[in-house]
Every structure is written in structure tokens, then in C-alpha cells.
C-alpha atoms as a PDB file:
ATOM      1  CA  UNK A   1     -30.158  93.250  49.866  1.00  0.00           C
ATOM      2  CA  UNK A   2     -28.947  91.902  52.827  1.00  0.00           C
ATOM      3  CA  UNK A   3     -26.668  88.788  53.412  1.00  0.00           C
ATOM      4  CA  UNK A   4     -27.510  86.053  55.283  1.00  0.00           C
ATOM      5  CA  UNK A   5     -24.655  85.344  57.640  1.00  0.00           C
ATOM      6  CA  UNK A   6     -23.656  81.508  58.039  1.00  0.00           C
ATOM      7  CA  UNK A   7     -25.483  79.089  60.104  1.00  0.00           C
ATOM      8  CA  UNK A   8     -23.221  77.291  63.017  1.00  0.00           C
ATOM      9  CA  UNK A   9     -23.933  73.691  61.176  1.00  0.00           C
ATOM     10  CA  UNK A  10     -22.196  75.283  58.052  1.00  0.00           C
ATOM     11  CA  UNK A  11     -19.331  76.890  60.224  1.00  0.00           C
ATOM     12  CA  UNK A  12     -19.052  72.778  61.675  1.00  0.00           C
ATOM     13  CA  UNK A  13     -18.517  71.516  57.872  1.00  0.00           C
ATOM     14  CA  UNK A  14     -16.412  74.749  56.811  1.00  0.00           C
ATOM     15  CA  UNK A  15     -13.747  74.066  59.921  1.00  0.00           C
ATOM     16  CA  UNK A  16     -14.326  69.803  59.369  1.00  0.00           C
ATOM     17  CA  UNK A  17     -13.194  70.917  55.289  1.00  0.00           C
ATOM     18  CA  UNK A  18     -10.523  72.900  56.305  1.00  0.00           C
ATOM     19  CA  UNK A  19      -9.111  70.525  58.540  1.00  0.00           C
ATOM     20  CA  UNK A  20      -8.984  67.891  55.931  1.00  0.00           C
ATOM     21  CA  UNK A  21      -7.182  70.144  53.620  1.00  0.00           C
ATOM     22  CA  UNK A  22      -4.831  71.392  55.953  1.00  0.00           C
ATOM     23  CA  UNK A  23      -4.009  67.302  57.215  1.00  0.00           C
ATOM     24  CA  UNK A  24      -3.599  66.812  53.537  1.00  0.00           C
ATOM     25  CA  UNK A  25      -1.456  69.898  52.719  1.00  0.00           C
ATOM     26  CA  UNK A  26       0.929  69.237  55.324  1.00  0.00           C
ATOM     27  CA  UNK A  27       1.179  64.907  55.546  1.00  0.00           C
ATOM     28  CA  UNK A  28       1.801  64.782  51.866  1.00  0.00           C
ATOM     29  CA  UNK A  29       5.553  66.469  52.844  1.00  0.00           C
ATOM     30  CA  UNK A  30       6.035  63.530  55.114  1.00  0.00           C
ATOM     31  CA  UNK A  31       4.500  61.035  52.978  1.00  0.00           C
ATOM     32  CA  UNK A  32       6.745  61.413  49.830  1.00  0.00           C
ATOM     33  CA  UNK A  33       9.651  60.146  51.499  1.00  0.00           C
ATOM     34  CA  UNK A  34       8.010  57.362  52.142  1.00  0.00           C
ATOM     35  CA  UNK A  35       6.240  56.402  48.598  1.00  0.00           C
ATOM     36  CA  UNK A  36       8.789  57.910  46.288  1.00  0.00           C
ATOM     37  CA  UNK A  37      10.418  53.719  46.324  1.00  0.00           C
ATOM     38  CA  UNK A  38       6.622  52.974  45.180  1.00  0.00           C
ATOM     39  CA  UNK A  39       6.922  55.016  42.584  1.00  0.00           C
ATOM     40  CA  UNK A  40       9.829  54.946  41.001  1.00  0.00           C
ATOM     41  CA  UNK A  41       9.413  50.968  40.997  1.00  0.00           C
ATOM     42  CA  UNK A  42       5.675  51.776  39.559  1.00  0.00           C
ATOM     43  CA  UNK A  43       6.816  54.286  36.735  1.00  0.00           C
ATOM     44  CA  UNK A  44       9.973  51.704  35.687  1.00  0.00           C
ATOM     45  CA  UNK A  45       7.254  49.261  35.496  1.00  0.00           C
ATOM     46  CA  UNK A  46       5.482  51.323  32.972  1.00  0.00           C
ATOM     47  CA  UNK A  47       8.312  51.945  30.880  1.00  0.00           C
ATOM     48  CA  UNK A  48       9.184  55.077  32.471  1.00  0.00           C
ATOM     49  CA  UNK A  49      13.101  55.427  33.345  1.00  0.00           C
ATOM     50  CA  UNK A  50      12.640  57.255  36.527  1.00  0.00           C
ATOM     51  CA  UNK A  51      14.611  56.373  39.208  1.00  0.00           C
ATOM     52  CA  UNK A  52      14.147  56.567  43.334  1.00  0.00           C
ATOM     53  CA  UNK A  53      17.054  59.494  42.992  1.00  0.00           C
ATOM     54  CA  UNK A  54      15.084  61.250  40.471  1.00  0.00           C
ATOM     55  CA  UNK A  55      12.567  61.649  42.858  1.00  0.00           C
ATOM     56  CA  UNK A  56      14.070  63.023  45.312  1.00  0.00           C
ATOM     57  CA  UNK A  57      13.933  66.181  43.569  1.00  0.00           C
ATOM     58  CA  UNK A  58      10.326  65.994  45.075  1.00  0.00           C
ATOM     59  CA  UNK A  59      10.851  67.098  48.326  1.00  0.00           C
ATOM     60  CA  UNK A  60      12.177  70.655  48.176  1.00  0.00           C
ATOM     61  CA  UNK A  61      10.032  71.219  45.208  1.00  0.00           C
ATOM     62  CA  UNK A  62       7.153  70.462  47.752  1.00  0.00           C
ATOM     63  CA  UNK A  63       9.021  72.689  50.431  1.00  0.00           C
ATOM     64  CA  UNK A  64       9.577  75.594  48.054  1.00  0.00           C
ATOM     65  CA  UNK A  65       5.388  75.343  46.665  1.00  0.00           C
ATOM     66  CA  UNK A  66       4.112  75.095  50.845  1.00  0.00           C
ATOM     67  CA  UNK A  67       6.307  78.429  51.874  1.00  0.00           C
ATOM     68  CA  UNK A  68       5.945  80.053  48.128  1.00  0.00           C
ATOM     69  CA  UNK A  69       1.803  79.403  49.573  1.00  0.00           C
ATOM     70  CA  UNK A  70       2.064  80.466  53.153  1.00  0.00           C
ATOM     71  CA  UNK A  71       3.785  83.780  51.742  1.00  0.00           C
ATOM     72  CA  UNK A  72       1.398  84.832  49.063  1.00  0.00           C
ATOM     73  CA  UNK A  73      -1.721  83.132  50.550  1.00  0.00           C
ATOM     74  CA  UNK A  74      -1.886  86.564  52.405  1.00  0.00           C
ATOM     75  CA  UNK A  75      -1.061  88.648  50.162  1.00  0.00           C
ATOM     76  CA  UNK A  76      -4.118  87.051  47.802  1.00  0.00           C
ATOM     77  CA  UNK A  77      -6.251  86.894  50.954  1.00  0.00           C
ATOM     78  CA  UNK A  78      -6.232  91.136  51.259  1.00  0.00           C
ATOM     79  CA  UNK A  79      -6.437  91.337  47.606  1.00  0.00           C
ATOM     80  CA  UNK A  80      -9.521  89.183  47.497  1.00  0.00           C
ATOM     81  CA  UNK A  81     -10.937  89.735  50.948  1.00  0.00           C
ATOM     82  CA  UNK A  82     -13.261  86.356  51.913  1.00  0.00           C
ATOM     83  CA  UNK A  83     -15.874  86.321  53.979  1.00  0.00           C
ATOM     84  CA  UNK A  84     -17.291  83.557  55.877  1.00  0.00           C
END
């Protein structure tokens, strides 16, 4: 059985998909500084006590998830071996 390799309209959507990922990956690191106010006003609305410097913790967790990724997203990638 033979596979059918991709057609170049489905290539078009694959790269437009990845693109949007990868614009979302990368502007939610710049974003959270800028919402975290937002939220900590939204969650001490609800009843949460969370405040603008508990948030902060956000950042580097984001920092240390992005280059925890970009190390073992190879490491997965030879493991799992996708094909396009």
C-alpha cells in the first residue's frame, strides 16, 4: 500500500497552521506582562485573593515550559519521526 504524498494546497494550510501556532506560542510571553493587571483585578473580583505580584510568578514559569519545549521537542520528534 502506497502513501499518497501531500498535495501543495494542504502544504499552504499545514505552514498557514503552523504559523498561527508558532505567533501564538511565542506573543503569549510578551502578552502576560501586559494582562497579568487584568487579571489579578478579574480574579479579586471573583473572590479570588490573587494579587498582580502573585502573578508575576507567570513569566519564568512560561520561560522555563518554551525552552523545557524547544529542548525535548527534538528529542520527541526522532522518537516519533513525523512525516508530512
Amino acid at each position: 500500500m502506497e502513501i499518497s504524498k501531500p498535495t501543495s494546497q494542504l502544504k499552504s494550510y499545514g505552514s498557514l497552521v503552523g504559523g498561527l501556532i508558532i505567533h501564538i506560542v511565542l506573543g503569549s510571553l510578551y502578552i502576560t506582562g501586559n494582562i497579568t493587571v487584568y487579571m489579578s483585578s478579574y480574579f479579586q473580583h471573583s473572590g479570588i485573593n490573587i494579587t498582580t505580584s502573585d502573578l508575576g510568578l507567570l513569566i519564568p514559569l512560561q520561560v522555563l515550559g518554551k525552552t523545557t519545549g524547544a529542548v525535548l521537542g527534538p528529542i520527541f520528534s526522532g522518537i516519533f519521526n513525523p512525516k508530512m
